[in-house]
C-alpha atoms as a PDB file:
ATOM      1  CA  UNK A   1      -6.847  -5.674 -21.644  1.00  0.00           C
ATOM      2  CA  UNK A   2      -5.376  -5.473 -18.218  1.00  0.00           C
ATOM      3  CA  UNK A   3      -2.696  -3.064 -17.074  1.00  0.00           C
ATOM      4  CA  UNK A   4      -0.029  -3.762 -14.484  1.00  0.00           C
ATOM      5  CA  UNK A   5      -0.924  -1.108 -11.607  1.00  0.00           C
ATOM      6  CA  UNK A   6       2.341  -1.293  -9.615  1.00  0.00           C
ATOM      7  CA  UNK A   7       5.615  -3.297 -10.059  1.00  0.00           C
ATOM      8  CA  UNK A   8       6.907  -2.759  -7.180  1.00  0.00           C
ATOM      9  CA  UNK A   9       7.482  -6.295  -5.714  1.00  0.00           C
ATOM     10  CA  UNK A  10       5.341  -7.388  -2.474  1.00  0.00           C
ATOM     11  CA  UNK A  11       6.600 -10.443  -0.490  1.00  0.00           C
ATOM     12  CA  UNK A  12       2.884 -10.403   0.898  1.00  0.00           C
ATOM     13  CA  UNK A  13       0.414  -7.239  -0.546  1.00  0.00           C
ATOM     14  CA  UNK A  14      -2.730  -7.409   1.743  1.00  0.00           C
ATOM     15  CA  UNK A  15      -5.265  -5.342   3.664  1.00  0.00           C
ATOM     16  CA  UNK A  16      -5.685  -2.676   0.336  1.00  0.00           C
ATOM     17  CA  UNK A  17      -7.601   0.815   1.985  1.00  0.00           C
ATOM     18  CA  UNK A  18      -9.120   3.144  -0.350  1.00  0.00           C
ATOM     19  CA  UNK A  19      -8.394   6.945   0.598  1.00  0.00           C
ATOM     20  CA  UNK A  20     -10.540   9.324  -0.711  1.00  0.00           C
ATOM     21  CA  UNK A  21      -9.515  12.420  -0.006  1.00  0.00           C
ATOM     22  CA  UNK A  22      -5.970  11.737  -1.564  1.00  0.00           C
ATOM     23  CA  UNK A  23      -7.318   8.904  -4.452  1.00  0.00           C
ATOM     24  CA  UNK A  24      -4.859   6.610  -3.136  1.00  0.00           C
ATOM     25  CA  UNK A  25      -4.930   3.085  -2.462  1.00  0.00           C
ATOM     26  CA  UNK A  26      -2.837   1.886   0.343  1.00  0.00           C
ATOM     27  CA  UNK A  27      -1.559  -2.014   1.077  1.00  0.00           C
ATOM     28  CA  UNK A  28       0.502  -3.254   3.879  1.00  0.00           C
ATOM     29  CA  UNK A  29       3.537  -5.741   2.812  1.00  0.00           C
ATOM     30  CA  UNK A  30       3.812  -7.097   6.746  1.00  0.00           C
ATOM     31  CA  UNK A  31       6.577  -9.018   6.437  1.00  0.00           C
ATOM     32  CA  UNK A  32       8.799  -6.550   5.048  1.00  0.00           C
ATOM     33  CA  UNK A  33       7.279  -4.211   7.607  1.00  0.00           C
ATOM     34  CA  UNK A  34       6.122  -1.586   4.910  1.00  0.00           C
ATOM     35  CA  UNK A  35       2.828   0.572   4.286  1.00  0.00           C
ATOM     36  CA  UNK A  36       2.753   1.082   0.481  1.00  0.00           C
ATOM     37  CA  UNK A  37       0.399   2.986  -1.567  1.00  0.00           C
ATOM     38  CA  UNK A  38      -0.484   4.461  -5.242  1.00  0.00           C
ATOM     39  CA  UNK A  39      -2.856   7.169  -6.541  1.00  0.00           C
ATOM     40  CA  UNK A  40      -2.771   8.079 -10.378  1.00  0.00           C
ATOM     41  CA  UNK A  41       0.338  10.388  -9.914  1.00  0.00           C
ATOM     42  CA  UNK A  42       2.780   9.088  -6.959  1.00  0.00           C
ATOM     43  CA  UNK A  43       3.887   6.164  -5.593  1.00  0.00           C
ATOM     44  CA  UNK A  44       4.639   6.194  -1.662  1.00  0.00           C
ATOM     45  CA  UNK A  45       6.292   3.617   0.875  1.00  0.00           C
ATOM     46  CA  UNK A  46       6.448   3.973   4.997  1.00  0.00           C
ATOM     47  CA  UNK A  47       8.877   2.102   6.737  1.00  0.00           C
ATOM     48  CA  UNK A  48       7.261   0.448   9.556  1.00  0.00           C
ATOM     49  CA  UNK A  49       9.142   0.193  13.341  1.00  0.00           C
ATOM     50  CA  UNK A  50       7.009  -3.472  13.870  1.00  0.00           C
ATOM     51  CA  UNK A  51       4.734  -5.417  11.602  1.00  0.00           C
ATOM     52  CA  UNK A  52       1.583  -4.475  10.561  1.00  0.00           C
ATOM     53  CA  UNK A  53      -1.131  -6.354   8.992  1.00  0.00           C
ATOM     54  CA  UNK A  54      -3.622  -3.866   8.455  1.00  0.00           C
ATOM     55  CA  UNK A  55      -4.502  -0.249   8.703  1.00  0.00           C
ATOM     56  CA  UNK A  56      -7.649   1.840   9.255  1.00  0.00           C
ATOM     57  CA  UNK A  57      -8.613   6.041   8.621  1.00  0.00           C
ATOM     58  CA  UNK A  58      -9.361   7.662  11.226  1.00  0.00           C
END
């Protein structure tokens, strides 16, 4: 059975990064300029200054 992992609502949900240091996985919603991510206990969202499309760890 599948499960529902966020219902937040994504006009566009793309680029998804994996970080494993924090178990989160991170997507960009670029045309509501925001950097969104999940792990297994939180749920965080960065407002973005400009549009973004992707994302990388340095």
């Amino acid at each position: 059975m599948s499960k529902l992992f966020d219902a937040r609502i994504n006009y566009v949900g793309e680029s998804p990064l994996w970080h494993p240091l924090t178990q989160t996985l991170y997507w960009v919603d670029f045309p509501n300029k925001l950097i969104r991510g999940k792990s297994a206990t939180q749920t965080v969202e960065y407002q973005l200054a400009e549009m973004a499309t992707a994302m990388r760890l340095d």
